[in-house]
N, C-alpha and C. Protein backbone atom coordinates (compact mmCIF):
# COMPACT_ATOMS: atom_id res chain seq x y z
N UNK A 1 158.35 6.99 218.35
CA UNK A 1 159.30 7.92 217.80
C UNK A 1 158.91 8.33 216.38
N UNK A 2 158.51 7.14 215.67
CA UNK A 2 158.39 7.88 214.09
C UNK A 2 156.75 8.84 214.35
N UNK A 3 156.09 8.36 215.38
CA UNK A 3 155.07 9.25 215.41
C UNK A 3 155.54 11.03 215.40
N UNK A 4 156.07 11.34 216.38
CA UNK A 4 156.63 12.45 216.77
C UNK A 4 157.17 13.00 215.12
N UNK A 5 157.78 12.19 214.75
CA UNK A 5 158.73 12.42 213.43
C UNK A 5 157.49 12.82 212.16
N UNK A 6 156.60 12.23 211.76
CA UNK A 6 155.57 12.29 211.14
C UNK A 6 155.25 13.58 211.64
N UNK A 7 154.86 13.86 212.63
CA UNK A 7 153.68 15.04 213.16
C UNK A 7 154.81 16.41 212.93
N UNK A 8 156.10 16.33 213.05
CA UNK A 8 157.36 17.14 212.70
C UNK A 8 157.00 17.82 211.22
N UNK A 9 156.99 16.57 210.61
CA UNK A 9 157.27 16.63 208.94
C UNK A 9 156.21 17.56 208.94
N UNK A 10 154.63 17.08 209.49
CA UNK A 10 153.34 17.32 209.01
C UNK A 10 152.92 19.24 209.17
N UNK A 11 153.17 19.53 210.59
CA UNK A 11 153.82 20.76 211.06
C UNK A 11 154.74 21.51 210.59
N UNK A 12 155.59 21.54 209.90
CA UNK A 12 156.53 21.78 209.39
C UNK A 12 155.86 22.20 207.35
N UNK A 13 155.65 21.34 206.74
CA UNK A 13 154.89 21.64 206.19
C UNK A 13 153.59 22.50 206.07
N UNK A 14 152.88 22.37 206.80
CA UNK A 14 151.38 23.29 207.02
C UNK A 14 152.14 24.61 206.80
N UNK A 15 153.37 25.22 207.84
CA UNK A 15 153.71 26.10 208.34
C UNK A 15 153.88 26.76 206.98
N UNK A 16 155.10 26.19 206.51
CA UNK A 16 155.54 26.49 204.78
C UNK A 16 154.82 26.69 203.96
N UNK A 17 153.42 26.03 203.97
CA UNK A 17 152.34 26.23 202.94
C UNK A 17 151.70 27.62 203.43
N UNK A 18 151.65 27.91 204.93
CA UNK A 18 150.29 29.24 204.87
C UNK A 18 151.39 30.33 205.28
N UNK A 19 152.51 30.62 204.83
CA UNK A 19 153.06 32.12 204.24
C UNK A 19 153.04 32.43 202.93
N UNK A 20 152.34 33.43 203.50
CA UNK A 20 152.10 34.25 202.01
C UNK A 20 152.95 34.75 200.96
N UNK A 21 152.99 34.52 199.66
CA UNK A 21 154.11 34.87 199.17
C UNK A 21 154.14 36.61 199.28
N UNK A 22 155.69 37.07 198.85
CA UNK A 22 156.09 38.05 198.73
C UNK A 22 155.21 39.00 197.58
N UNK A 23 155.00 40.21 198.12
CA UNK A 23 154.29 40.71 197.25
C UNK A 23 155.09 41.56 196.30
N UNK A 24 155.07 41.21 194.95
CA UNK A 24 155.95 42.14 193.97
C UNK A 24 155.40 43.40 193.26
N UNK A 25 156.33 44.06 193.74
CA UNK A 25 155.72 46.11 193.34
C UNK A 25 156.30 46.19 192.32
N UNK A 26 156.43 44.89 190.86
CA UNK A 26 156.82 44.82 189.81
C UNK A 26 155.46 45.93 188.83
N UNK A 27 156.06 47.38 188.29
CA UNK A 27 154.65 47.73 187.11
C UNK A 27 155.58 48.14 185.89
N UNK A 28 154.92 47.12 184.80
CA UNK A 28 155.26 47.28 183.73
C UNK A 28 155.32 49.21 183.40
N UNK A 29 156.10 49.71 182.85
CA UNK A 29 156.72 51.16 182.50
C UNK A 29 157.08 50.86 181.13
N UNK A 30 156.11 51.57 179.92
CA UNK A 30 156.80 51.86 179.11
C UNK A 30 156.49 53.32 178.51
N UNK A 31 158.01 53.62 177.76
CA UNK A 31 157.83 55.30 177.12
C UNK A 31 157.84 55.19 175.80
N UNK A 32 157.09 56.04 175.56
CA UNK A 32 157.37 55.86 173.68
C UNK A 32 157.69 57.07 173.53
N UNK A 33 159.07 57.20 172.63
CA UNK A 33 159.96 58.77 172.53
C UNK A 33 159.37 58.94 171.18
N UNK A 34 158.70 60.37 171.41
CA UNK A 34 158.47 61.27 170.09
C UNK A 34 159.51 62.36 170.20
N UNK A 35 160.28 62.79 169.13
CA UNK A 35 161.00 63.72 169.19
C UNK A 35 160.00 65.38 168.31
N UNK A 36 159.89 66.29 168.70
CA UNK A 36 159.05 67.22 167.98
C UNK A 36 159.78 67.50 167.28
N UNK A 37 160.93 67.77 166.84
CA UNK A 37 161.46 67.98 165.19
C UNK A 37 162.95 66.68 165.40
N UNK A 38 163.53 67.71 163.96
CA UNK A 38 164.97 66.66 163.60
C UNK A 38 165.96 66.71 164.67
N UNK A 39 166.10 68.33 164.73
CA UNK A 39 167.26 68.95 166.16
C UNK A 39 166.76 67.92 167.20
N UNK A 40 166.03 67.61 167.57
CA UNK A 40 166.05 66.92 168.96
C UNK A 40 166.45 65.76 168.73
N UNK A 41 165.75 64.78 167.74
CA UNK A 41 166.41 63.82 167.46
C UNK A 41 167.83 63.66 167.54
N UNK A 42 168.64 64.50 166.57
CA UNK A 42 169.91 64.15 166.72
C UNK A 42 170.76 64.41 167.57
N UNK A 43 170.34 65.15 168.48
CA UNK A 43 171.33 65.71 169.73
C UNK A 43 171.58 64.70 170.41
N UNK A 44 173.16 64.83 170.81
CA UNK A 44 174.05 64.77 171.26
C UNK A 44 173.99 63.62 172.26
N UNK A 45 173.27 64.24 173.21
CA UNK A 45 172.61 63.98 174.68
C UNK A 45 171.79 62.78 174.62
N UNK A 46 170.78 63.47 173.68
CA UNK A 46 169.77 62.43 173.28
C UNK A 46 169.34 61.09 174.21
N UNK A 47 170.37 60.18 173.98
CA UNK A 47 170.19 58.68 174.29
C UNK A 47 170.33 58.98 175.71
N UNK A 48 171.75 59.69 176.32
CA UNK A 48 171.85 59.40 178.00
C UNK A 48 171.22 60.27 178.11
N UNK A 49 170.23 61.32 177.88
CA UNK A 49 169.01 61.54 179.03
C UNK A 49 168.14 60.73 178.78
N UNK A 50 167.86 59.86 178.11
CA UNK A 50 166.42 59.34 178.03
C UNK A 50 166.75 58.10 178.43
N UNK A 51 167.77 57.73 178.69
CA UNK A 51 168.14 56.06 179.90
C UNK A 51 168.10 57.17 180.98
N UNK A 52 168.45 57.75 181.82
CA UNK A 52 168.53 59.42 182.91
C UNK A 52 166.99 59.45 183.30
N UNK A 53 166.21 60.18 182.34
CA UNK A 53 164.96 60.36 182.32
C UNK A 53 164.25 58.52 182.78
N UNK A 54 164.16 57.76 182.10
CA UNK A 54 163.82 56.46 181.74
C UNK A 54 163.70 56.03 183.57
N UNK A 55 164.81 56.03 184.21
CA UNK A 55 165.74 55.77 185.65
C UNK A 55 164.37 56.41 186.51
N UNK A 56 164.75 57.37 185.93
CA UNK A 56 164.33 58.40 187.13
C UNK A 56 162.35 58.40 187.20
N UNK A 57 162.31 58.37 186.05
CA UNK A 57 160.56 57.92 186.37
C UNK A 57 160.11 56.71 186.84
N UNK A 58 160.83 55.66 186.44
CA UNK A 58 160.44 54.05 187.32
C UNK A 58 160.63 53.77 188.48
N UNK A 59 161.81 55.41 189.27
CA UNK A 59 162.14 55.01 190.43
C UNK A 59 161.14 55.82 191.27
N UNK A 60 160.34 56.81 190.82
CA UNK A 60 159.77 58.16 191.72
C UNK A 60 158.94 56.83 192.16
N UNK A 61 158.27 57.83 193.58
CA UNK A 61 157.07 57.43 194.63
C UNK A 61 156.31 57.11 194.15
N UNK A 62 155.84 58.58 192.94
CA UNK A 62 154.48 58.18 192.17
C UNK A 62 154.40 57.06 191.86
N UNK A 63 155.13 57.07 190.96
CA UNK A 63 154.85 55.90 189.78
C UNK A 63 154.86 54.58 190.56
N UNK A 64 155.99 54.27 191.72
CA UNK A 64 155.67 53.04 192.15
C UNK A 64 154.66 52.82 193.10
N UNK A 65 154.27 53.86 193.85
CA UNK A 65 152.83 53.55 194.30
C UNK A 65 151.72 53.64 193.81
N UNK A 66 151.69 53.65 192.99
CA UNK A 66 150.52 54.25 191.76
C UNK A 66 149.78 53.07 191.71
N UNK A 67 148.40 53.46 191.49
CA UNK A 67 147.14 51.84 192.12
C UNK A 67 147.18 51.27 190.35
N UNK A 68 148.32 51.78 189.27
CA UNK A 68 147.88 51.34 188.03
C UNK A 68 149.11 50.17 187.70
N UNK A 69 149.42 49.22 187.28
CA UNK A 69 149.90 48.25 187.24
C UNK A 69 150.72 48.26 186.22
N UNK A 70 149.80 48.23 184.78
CA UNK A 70 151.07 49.18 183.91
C UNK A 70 150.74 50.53 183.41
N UNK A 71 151.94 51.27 183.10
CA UNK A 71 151.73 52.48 182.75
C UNK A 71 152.37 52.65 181.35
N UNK A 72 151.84 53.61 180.51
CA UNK A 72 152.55 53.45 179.08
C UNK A 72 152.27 54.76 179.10
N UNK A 73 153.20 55.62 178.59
CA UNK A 73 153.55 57.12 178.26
C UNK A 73 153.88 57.26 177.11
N UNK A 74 153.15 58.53 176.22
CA UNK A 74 153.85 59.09 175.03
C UNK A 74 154.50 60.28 175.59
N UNK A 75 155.80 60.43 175.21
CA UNK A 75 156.86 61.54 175.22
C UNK A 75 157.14 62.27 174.49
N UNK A 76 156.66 63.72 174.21
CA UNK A 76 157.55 64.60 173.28
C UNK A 76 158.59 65.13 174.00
N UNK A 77 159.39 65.01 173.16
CA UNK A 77 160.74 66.15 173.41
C UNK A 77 161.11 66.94 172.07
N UNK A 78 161.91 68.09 172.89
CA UNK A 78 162.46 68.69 171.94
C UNK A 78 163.38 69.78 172.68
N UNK A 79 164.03 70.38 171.69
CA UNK A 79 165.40 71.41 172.48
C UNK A 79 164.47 72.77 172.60
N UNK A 80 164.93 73.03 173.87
CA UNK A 80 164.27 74.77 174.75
C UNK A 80 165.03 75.10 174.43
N UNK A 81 164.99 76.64 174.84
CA UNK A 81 165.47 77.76 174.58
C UNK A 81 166.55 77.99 175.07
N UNK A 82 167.33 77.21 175.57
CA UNK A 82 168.29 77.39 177.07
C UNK A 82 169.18 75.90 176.08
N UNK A 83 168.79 75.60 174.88
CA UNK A 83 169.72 74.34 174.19
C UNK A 83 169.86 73.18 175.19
N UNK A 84 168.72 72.96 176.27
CA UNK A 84 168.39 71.66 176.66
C UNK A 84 167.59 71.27 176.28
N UNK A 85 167.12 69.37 176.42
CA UNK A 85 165.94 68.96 175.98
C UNK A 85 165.42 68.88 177.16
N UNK A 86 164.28 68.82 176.44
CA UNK A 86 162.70 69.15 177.49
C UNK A 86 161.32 68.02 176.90
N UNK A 87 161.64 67.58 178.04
CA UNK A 87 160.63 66.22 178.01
C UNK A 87 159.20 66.33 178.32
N UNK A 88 158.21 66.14 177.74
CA UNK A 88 156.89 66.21 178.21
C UNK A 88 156.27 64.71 178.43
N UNK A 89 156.02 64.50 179.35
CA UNK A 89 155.51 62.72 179.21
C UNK A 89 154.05 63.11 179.52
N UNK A 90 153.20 62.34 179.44
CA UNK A 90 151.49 62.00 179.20
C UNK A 90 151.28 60.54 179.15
N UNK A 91 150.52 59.70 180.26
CA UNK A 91 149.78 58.87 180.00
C UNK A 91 149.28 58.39 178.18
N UNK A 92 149.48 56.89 178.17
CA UNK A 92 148.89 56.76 176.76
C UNK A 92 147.49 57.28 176.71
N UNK A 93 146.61 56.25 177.53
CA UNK A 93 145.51 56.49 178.09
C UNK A 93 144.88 57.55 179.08
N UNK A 94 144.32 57.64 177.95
CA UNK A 94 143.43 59.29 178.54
C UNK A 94 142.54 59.23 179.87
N UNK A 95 142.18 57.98 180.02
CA UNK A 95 141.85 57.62 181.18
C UNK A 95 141.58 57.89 182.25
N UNK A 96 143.33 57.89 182.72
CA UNK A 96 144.19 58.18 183.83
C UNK A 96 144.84 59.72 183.80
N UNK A 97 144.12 60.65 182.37
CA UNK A 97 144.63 61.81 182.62
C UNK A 97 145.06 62.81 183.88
N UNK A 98 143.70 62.00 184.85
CA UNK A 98 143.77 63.16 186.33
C UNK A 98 144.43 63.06 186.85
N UNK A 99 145.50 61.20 186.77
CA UNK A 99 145.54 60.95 188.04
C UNK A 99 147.40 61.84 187.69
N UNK A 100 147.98 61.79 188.95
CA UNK A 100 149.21 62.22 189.27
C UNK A 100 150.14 62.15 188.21
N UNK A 101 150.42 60.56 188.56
CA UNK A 101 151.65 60.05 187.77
C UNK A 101 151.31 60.10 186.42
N UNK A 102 150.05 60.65 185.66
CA UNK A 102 150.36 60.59 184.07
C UNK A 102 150.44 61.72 183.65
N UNK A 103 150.94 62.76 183.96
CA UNK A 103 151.45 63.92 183.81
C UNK A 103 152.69 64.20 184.49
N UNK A 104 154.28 64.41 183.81
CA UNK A 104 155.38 65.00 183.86
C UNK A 104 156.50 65.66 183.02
N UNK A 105 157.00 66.54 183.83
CA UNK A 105 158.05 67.14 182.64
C UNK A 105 159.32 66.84 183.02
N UNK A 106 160.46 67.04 182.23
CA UNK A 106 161.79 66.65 182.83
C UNK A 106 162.84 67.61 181.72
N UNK A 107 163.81 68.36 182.36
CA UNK A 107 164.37 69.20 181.61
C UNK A 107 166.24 68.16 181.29
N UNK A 108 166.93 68.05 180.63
CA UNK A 108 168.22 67.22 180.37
C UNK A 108 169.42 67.78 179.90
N UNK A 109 170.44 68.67 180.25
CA UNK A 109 171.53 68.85 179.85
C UNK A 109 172.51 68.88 180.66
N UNK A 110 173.36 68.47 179.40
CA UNK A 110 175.01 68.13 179.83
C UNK A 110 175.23 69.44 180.84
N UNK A 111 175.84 68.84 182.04
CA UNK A 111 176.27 69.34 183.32
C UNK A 111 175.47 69.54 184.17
N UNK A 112 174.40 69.31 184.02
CA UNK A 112 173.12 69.14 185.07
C UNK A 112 172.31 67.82 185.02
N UNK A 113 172.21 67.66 186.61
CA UNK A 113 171.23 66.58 187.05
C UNK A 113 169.85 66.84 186.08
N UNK A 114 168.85 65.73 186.04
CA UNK A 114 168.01 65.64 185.50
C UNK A 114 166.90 65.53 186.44
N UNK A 115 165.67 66.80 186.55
CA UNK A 115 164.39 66.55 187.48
C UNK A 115 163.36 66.07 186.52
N UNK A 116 162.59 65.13 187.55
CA UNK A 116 161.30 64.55 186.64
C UNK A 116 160.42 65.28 187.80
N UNK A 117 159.07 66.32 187.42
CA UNK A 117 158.38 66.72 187.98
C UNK A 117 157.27 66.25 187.29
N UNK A 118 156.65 65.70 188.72
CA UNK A 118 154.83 65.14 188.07
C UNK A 118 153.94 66.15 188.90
N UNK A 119 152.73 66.13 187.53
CA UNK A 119 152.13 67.25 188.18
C UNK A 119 150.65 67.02 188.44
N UNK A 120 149.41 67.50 188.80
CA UNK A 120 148.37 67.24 189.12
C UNK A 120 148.55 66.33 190.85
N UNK A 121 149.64 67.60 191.16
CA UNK A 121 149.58 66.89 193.03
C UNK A 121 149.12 67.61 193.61
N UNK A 122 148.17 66.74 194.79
CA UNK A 122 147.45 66.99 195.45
C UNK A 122 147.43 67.48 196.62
């Protein structure tokens, strides 16, 4: 009986050891906000589009299927002509200029949803 019981334990174990762990589609995302003048800075909006904006790029396809692990973006913004802000994001690294996800724009005002369009698609 303790044989059976042993060979249980032993089986039982092996099993537990050769699954593979879970694979995590964890990629570091960071933005660094440049504002192109003062007006943008201080508007209004400001902060909730850029948590809005922030959301919405960590969640797209691109970015989470993207073969790059982390991604770091410089952002200008500043207020258009239409008194929304208008986001330009760029890869830090010039690098990755070609690829998809390091090129997007995103337009932000009060009473409208916020689009993040990436561009260089294929």
């Amino acid at each position: 009986m303790r044989g059976w019981l042993l060979l249980a334990v032993l089986v039982t174990l092996l099993v537990s050891c050769t699954k593979h762990p879970e694979v995590d589609d964890f990629k570091q995302i960071q933005l660094h906000w440049n504002p192109v003048d003062q007006a943008a800075e201080a508007s209004e909006s400001k902060d909730n589009c850029v948590i809005e904006i922030t959301s919405l790029v960590m969640r797209d396809p691109v970015v989470t299927k993207s073969k790059l692990v982390e991604i770091s973006y410089d952002v200008a913004y500043r207020i258009d002509e239409n008194g929304a802000l208008a986001f330009n994001g760029r890869c830090s690294d010039e690098r990755f200029s070609d690829l998809q996800e390091c090129s997007w724009q995103a337009t932000c005002s009060a009473g409208s949803a916020s689009v993040v369009k990436f561009h260089n698609e294929r």
